[in-house]
PDB file of N, CA and C in Angstrom:
ATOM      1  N   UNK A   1     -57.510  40.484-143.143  1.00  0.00           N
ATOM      2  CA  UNK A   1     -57.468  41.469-142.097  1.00  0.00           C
ATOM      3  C   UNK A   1     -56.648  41.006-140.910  1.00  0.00           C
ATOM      4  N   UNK A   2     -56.519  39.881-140.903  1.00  0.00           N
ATOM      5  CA  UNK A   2     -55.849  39.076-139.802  1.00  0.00           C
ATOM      6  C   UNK A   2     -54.365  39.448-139.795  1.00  0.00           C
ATOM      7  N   UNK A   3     -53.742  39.111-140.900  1.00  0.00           N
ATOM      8  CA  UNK A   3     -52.905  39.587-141.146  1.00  0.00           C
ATOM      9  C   UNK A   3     -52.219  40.649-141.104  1.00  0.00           C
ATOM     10  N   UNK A   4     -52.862  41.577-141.241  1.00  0.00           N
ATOM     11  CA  UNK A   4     -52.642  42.878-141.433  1.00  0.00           C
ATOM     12  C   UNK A   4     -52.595  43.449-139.524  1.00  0.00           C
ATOM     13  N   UNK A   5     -53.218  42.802-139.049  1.00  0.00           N
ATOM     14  CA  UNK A   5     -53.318  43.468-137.436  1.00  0.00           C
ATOM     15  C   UNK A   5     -52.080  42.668-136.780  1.00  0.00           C
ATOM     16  N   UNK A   6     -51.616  41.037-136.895  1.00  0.00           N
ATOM     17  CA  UNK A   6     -49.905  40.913-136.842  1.00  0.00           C
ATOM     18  C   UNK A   6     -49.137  41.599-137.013  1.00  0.00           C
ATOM     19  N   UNK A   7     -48.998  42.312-138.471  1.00  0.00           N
ATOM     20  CA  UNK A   7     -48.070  43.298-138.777  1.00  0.00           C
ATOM     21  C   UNK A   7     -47.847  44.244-137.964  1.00  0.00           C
ATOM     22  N   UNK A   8     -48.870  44.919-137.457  1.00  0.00           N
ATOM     23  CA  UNK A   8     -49.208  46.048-136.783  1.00  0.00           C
ATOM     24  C   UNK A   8     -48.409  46.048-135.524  1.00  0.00           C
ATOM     25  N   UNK A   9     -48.474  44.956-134.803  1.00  0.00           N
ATOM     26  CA  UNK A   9     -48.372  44.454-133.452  1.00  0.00           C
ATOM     27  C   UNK A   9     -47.047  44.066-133.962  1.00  0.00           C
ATOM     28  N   UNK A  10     -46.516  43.918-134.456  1.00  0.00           N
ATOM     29  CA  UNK A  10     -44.799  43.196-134.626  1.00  0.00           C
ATOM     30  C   UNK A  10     -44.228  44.350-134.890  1.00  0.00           C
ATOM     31  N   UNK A  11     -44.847  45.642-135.203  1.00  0.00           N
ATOM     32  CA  UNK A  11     -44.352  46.783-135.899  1.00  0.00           C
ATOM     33  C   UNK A  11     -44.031  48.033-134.714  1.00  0.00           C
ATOM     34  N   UNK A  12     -45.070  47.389-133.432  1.00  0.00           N
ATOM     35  CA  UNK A  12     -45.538  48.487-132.494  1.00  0.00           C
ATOM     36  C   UNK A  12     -44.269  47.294-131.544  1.00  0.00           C
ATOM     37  N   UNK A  13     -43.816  46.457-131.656  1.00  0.00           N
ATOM     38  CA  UNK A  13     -43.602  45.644-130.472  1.00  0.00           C
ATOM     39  C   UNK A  13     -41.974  46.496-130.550  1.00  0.00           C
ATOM     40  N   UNK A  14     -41.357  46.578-132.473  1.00  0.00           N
ATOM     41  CA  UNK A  14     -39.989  46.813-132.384  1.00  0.00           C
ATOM     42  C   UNK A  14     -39.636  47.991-132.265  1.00  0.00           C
ATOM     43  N   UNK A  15     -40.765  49.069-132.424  1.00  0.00           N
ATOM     44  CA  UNK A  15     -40.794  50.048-131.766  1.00  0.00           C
ATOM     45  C   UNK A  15     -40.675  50.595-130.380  1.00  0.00           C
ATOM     46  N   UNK A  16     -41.550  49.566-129.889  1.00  0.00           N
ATOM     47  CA  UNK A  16     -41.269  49.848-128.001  1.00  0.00           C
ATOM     48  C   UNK A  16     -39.840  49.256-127.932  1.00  0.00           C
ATOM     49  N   UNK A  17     -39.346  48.059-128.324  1.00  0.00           N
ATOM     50  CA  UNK A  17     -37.779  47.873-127.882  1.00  0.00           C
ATOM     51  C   UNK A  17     -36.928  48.501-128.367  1.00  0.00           C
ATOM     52  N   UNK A  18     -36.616  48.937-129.283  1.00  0.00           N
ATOM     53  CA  UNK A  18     -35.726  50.176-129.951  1.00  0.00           C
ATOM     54  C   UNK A  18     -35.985  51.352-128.918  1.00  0.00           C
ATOM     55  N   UNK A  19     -36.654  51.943-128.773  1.00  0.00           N
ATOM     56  CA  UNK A  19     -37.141  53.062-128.288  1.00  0.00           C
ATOM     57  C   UNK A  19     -36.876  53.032-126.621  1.00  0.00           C
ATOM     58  N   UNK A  20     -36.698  52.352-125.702  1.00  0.00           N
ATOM     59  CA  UNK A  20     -36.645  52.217-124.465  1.00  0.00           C
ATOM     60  C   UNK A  20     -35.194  51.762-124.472  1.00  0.00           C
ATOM     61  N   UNK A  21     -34.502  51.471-125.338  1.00  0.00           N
ATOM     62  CA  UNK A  21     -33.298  51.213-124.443  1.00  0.00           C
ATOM     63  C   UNK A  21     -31.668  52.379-125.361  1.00  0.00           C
ATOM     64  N   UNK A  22     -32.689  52.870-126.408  1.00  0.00           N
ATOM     65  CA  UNK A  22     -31.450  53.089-127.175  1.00  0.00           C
ATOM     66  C   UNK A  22     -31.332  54.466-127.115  1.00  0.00           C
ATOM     67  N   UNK A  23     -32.011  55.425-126.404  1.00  0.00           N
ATOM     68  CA  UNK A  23     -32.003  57.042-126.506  1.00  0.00           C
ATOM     69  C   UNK A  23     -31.785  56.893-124.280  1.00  0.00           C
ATOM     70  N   UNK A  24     -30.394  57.740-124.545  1.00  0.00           N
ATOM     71  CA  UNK A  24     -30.550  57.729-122.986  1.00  0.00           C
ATOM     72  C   UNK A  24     -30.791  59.309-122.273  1.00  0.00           C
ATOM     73  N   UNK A  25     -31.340  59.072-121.158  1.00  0.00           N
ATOM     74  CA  UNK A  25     -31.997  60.312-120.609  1.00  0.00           C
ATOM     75  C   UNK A  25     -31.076  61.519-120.595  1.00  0.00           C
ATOM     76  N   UNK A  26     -31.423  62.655-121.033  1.00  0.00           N
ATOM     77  CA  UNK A  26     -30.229  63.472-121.026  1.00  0.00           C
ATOM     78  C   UNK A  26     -30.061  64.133-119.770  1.00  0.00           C
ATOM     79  N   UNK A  27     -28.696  64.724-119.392  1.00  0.00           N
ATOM     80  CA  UNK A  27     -28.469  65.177-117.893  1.00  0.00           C
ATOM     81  C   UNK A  27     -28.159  66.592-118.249  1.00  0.00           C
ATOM     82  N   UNK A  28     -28.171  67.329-117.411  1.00  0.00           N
ATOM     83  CA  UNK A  28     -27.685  68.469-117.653  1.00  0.00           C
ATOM     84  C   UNK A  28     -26.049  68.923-117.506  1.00  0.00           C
ATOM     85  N   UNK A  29     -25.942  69.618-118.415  1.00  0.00           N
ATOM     86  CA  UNK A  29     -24.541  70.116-118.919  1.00  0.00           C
ATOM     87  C   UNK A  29     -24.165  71.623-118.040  1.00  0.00           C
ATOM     88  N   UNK A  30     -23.430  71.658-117.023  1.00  0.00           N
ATOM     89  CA  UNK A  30     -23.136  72.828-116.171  1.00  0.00           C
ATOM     90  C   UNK A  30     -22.318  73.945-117.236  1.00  0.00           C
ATOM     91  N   UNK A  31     -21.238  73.256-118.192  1.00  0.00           N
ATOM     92  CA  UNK A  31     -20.353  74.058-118.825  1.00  0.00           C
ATOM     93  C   UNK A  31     -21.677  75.418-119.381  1.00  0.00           C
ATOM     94  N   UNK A  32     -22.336  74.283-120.001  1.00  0.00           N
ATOM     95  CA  UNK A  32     -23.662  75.116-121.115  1.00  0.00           C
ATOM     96  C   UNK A  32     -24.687  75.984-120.318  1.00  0.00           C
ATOM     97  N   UNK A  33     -24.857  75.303-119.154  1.00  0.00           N
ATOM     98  CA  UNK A  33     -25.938  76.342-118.203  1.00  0.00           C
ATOM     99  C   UNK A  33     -25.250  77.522-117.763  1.00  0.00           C
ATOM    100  N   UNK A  34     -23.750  77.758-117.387  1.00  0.00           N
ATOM    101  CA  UNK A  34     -22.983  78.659-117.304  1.00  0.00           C
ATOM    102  C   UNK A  34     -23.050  79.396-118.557  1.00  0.00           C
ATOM    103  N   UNK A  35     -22.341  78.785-119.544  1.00  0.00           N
ATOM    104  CA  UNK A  35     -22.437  79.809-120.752  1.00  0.00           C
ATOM    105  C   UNK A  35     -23.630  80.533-121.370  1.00  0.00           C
ATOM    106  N   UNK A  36     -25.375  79.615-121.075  1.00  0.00           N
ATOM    107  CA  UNK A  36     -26.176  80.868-120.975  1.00  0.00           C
ATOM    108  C   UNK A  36     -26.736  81.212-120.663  1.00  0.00           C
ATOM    109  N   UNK A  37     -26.253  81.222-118.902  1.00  0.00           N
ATOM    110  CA  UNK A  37     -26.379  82.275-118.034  1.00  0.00           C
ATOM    111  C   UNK A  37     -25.741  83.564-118.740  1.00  0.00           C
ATOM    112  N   UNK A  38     -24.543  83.636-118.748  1.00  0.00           N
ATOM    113  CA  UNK A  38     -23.380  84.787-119.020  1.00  0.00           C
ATOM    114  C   UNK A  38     -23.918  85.395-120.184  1.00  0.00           C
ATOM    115  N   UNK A  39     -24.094  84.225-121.113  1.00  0.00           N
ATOM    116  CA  UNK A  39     -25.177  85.203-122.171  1.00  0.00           C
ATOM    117  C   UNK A  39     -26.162  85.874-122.096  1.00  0.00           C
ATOM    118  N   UNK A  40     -26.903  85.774-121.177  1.00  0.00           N
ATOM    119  CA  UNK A  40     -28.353  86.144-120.663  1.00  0.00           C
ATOM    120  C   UNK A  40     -27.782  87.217-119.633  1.00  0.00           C
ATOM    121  N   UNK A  41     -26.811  87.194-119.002  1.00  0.00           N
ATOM    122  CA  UNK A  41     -26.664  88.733-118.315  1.00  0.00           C
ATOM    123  C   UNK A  41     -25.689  89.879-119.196  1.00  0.00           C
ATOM    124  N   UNK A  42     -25.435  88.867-120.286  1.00  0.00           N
ATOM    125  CA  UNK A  42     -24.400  90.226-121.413  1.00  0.00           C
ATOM    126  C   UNK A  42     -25.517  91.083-121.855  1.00  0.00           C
ATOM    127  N   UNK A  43     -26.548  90.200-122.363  1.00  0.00           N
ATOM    128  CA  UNK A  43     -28.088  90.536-123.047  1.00  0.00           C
ATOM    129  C   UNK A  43     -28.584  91.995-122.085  1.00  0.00           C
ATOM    130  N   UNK A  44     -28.982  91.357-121.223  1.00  0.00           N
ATOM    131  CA  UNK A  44     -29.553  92.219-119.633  1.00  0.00           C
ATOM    132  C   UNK A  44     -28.575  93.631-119.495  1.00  0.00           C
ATOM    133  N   UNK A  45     -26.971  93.187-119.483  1.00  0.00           N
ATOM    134  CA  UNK A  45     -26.484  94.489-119.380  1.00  0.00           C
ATOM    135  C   UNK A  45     -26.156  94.981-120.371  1.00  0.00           C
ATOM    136  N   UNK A  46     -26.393  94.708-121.867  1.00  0.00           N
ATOM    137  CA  UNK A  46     -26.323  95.692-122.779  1.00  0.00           C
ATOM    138  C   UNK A  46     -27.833  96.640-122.798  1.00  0.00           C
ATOM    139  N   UNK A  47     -29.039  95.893-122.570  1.00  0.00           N
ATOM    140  CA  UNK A  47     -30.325  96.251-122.227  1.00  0.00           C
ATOM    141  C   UNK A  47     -30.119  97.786-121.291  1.00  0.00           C
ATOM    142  N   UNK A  48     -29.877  97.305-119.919  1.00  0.00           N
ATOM    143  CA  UNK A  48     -29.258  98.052-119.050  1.00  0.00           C
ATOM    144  C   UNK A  48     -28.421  99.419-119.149  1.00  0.00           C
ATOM    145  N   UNK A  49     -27.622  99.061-120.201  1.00  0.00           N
ATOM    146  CA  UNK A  49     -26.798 100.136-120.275  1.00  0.00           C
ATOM    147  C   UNK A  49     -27.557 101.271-121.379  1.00  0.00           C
ATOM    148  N   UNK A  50     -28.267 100.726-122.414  1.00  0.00           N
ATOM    149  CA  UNK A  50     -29.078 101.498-123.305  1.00  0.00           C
ATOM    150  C   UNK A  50     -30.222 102.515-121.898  1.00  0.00           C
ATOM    151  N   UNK A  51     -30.457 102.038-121.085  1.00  0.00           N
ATOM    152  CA  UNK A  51     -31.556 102.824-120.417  1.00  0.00           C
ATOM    153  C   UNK A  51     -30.931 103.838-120.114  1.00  0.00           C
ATOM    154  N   UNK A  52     -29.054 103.558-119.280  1.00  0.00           N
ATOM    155  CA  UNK A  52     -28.622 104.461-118.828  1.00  0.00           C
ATOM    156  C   UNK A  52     -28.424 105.430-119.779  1.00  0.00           C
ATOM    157  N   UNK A  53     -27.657 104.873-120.822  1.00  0.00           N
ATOM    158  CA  UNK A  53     -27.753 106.285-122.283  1.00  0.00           C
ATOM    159  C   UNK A  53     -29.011 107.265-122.654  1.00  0.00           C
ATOM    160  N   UNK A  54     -30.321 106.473-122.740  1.00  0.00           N
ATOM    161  CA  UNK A  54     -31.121 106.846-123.025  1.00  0.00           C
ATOM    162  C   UNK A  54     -31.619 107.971-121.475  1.00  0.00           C
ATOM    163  N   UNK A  55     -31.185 107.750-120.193  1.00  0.00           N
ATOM    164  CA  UNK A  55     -31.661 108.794-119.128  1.00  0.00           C
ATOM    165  C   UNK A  55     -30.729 109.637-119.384  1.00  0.00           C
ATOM    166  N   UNK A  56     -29.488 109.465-119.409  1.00  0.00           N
ATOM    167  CA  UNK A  56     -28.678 110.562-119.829  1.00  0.00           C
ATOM    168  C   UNK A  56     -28.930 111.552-120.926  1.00  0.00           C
ATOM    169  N   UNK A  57     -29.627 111.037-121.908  1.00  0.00           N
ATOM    170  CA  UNK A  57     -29.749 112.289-122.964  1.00  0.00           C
ATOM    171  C   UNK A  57     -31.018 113.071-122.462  1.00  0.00           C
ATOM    172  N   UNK A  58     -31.999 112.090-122.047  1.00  0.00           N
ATOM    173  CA  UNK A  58     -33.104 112.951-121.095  1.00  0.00           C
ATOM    174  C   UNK A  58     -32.789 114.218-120.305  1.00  0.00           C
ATOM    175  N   UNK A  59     -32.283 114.006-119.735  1.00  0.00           N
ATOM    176  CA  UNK A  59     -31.829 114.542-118.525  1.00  0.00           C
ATOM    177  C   UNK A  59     -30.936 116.233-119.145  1.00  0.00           C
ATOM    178  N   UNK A  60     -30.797 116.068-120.014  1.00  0.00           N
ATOM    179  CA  UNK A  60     -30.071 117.388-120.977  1.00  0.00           C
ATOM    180  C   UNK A  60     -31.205 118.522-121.706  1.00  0.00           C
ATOM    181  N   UNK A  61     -31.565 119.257-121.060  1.00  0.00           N
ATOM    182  CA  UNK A  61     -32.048 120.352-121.450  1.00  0.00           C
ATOM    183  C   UNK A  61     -32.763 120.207-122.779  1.00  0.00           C
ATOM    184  N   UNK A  62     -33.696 120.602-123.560  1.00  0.00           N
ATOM    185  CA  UNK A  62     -33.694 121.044-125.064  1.00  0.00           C
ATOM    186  C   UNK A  62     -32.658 121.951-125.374  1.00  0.00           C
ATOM    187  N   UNK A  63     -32.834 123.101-124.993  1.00  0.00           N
ATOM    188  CA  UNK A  63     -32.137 124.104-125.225  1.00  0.00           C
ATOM    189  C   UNK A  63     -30.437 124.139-125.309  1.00  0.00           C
ATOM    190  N   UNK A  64     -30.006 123.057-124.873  1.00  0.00           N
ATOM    191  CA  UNK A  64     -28.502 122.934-124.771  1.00  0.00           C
ATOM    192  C   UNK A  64     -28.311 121.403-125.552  1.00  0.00           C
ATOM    193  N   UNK A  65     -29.069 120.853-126.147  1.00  0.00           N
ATOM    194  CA  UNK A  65     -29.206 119.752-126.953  1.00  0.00           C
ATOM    195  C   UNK A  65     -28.917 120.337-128.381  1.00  0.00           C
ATOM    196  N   UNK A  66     -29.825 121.362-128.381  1.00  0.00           N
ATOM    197  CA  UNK A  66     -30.044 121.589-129.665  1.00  0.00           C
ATOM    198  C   UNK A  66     -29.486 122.681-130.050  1.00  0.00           C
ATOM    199  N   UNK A  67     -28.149 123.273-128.997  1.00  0.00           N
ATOM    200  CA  UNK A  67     -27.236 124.459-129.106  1.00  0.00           C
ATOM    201  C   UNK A  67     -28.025 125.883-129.443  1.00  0.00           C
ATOM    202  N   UNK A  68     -29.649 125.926-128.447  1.00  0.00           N
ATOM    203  CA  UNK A  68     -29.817 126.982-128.640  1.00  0.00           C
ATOM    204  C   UNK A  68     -29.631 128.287-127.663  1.00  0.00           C
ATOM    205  N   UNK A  69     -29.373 129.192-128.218  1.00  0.00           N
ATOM    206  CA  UNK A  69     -29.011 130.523-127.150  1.00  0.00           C
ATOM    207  C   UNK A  69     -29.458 131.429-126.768  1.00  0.00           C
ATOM    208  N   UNK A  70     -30.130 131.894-125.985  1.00  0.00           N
ATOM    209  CA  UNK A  70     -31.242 132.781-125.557  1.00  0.00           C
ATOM    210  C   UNK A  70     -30.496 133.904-125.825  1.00  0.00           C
ATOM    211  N   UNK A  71     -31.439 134.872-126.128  1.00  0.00           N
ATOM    212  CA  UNK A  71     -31.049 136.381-126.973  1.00  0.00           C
ATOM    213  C   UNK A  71     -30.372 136.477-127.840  1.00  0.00           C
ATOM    214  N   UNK A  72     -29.738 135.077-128.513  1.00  0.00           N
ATOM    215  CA  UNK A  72     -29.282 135.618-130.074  1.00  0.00           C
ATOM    216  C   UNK A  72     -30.098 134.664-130.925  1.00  0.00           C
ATOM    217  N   UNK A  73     -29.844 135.501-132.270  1.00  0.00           N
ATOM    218  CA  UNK A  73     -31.085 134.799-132.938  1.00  0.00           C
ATOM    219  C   UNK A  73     -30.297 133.354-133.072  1.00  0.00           C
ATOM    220  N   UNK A  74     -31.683 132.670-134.156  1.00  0.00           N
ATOM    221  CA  UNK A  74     -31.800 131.302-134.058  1.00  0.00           C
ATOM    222  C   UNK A  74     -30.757 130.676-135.163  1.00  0.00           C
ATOM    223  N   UNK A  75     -30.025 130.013-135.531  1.00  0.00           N
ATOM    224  CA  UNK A  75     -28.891 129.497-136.372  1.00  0.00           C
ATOM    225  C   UNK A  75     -29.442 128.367-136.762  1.00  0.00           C
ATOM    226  N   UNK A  76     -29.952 127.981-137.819  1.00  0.00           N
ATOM    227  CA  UNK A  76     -31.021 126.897-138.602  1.00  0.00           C
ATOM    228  C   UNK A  76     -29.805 126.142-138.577  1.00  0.00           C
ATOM    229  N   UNK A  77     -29.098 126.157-139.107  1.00  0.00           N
ATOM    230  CA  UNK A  77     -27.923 125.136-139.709  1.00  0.00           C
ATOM    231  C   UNK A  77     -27.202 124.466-138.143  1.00  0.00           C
ATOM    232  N   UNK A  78     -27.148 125.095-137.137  1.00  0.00           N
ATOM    233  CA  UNK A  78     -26.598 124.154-136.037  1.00  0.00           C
ATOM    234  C   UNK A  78     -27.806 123.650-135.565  1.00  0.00           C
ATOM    235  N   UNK A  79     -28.728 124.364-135.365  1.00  0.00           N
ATOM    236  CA  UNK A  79     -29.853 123.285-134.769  1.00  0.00           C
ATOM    237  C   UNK A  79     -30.457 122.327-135.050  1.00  0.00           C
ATOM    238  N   UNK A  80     -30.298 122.313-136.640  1.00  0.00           N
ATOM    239  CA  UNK A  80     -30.340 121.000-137.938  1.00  0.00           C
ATOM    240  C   UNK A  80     -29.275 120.041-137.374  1.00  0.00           C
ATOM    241  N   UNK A  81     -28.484 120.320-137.402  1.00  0.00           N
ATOM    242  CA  UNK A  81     -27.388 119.802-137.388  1.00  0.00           C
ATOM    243  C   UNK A  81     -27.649 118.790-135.792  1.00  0.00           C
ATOM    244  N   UNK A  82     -27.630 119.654-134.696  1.00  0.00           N
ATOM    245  CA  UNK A  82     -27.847 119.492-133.467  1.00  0.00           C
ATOM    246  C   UNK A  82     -28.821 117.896-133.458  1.00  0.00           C
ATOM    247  N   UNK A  83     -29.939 118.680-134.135  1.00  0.00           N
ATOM    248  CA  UNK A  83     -31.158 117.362-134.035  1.00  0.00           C
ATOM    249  C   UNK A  83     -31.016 116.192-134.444  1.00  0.00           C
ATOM    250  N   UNK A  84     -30.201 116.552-135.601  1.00  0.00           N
ATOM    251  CA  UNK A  84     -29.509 115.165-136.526  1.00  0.00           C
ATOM    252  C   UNK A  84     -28.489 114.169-135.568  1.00  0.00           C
ATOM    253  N   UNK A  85     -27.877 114.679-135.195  1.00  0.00           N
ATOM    254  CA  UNK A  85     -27.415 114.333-134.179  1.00  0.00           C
ATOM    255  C   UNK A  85     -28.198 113.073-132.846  1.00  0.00           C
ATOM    256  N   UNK A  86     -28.848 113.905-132.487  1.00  0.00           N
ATOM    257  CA  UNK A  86     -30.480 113.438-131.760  1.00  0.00           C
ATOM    258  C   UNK A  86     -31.110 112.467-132.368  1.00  0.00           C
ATOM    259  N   UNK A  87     -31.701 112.307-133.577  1.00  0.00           N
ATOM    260  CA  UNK A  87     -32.195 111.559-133.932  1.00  0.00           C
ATOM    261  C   UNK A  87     -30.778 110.059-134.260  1.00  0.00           C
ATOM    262  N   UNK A  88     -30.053 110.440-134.567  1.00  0.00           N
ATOM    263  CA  UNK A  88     -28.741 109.072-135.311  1.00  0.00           C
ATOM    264  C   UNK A  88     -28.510 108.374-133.555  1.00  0.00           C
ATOM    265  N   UNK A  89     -28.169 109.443-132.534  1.00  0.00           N
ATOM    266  CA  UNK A  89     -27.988 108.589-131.275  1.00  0.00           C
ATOM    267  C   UNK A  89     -29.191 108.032-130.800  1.00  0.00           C
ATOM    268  N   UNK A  90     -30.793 108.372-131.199  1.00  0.00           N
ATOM    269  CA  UNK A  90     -31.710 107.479-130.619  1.00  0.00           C
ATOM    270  C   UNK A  90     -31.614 106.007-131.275  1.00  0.00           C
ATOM    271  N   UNK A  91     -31.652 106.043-132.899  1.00  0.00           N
ATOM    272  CA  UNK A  91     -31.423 105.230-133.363  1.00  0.00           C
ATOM    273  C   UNK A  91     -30.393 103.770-133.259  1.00  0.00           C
ATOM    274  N   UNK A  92     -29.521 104.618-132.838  1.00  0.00           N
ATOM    275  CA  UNK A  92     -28.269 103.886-132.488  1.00  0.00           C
ATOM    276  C   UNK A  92     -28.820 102.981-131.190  1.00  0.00           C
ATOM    277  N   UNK A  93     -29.403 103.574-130.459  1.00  0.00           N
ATOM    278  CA  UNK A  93     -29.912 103.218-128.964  1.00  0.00           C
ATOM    279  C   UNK A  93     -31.043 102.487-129.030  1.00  0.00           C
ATOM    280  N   UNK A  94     -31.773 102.408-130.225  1.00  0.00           N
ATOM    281  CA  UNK A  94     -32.735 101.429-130.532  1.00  0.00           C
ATOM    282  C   UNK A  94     -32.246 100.291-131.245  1.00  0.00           C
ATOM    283  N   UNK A  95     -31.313 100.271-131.579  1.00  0.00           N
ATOM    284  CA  UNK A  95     -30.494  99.226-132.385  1.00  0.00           C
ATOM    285  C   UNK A  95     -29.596  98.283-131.112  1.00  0.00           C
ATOM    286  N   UNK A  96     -29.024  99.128-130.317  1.00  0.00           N
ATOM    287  CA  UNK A  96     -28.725  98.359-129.096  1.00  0.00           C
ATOM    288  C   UNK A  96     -29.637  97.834-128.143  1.00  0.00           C
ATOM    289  N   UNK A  97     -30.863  98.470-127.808  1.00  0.00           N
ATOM    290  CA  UNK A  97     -31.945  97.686-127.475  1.00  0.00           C
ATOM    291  C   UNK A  97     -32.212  96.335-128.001  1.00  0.00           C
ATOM    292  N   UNK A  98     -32.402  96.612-129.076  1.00  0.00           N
ATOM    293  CA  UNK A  98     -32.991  95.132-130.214  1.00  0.00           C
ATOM    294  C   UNK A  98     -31.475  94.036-130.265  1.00  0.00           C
ATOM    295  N   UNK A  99     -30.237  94.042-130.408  1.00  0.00           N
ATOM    296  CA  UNK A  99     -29.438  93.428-130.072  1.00  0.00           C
ATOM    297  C   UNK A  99     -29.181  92.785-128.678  1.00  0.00           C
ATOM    298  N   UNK A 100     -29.544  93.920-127.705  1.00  0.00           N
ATOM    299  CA  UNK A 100     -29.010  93.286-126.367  1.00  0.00           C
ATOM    300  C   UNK A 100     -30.586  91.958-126.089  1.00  0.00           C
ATOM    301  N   UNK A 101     -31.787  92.570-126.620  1.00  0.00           N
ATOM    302  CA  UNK A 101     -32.811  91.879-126.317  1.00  0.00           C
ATOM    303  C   UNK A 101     -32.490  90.209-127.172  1.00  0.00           C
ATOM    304  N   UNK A 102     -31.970  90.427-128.503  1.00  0.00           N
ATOM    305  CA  UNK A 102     -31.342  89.445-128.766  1.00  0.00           C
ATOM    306  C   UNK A 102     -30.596  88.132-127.934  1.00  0.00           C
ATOM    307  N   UNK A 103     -29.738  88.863-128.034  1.00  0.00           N
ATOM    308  CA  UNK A 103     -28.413  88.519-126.771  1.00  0.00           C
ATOM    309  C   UNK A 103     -29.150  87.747-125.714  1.00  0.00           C
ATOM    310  N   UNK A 104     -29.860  88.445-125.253  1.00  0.00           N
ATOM    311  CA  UNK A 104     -30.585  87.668-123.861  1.00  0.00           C
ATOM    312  C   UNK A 104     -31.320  86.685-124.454  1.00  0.00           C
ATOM    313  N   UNK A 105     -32.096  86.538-125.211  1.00  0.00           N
ATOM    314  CA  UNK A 105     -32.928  85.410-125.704  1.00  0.00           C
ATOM    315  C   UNK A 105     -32.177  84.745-125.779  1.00  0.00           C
ATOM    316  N   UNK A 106     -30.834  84.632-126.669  1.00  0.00           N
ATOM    317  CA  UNK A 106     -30.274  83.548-127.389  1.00  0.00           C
ATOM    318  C   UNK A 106     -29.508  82.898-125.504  1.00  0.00           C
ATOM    319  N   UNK A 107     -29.150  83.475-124.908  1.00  0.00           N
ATOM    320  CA  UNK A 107     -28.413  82.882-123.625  1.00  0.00           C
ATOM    321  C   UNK A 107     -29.654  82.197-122.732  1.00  0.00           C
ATOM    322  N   UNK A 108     -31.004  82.336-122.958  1.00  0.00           N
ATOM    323  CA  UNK A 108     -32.131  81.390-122.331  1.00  0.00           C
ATOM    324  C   UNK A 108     -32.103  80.905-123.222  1.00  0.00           C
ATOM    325  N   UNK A 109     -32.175  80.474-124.563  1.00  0.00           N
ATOM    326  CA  UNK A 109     -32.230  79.252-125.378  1.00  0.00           C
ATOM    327  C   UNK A 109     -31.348  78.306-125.125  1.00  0.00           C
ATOM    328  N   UNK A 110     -30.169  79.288-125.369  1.00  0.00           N
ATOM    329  CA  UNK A 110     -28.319  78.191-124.585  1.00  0.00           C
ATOM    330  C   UNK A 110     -28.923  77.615-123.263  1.00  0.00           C
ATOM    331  N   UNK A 111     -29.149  78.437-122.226  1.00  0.00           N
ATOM    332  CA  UNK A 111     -29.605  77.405-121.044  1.00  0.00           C
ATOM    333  C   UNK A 111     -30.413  76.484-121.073  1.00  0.00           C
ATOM    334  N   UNK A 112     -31.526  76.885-121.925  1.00  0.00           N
ATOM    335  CA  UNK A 112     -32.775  75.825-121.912  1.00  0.00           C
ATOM    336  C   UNK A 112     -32.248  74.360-122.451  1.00  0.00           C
ATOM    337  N   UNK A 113     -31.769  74.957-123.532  1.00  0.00           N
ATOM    338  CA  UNK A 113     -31.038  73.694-123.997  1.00  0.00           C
ATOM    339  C   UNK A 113     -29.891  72.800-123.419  1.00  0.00           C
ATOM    340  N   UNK A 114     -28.876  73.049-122.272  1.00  0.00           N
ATOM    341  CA  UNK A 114     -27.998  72.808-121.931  1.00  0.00           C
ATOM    342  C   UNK A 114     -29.090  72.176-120.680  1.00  0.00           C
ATOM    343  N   UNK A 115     -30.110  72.318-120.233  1.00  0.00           N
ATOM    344  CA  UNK A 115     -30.761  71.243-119.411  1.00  0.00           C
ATOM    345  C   UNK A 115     -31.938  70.711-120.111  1.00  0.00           C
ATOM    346  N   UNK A 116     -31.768  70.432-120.940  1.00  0.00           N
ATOM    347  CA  UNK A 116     -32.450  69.308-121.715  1.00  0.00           C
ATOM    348  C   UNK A 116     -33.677  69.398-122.208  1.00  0.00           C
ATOM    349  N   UNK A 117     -34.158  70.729-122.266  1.00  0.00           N
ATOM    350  CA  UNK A 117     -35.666  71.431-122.785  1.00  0.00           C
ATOM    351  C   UNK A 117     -35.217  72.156-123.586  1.00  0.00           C
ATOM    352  N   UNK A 118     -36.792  71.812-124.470  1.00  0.00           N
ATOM    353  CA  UNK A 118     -36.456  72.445-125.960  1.00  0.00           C
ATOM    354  C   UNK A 118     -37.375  73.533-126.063  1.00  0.00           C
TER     355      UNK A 118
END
């Protein structure tokens, strides 16, 4: 058993000297904290700009969305059409959501990492 607790201690000793002199403290990298910053506000203003799309279609009537016309009858095939429409640009606008939210994550990871946290 004697033995075995030397080992231990010769094992823990070349560990502490390896380990204290051969990994040096990391500093932070400005190039990289810049780059994701910039990433993190591309993120933000693609985010940004989806809200503005998304108030803009708000902001449009039903009735002139969906090309309908008071006192003539109802035209199934444009208002199909109309909605389809409606539904492919929300989509689209949920797809740019989920990208720009992307985008921004990945430019706080770039920063985090460019000052030395993981």
């Amino acid at each position: 058993m004697n033995g075995m607790s030397d080992e231990l201690t010769e094992e823990e000793s070349t560990h502490q000297t390896q380990g204290s002199g051969s990994i040096p403290p990391r500093r932070r990298d400005w190039l990289g904290s810049l780059v994701g910053l910039a990433v993190f506000l591309g993120g933000i203003a693609l985010i940004v700009m989806v809200f503005r799309l998304a108030y803009d279609m708000y902001k449009v009537p039903p009735k002139v969305a969906l090309k309908i016309e008071p006192g003539k009858p109802l035209d199934v095939a444009t208002t199909v059409n109309a909605l389809a429409d409606i539904v492919v640009k929300i989509v689209f606008l949920l797809f740019m959501a989920g990208s720009g939210s992307m985008v921004a994550n990945r430019g706080i990871y770039l920063y985090s990492k460019s000052r030395g946290r993981h």
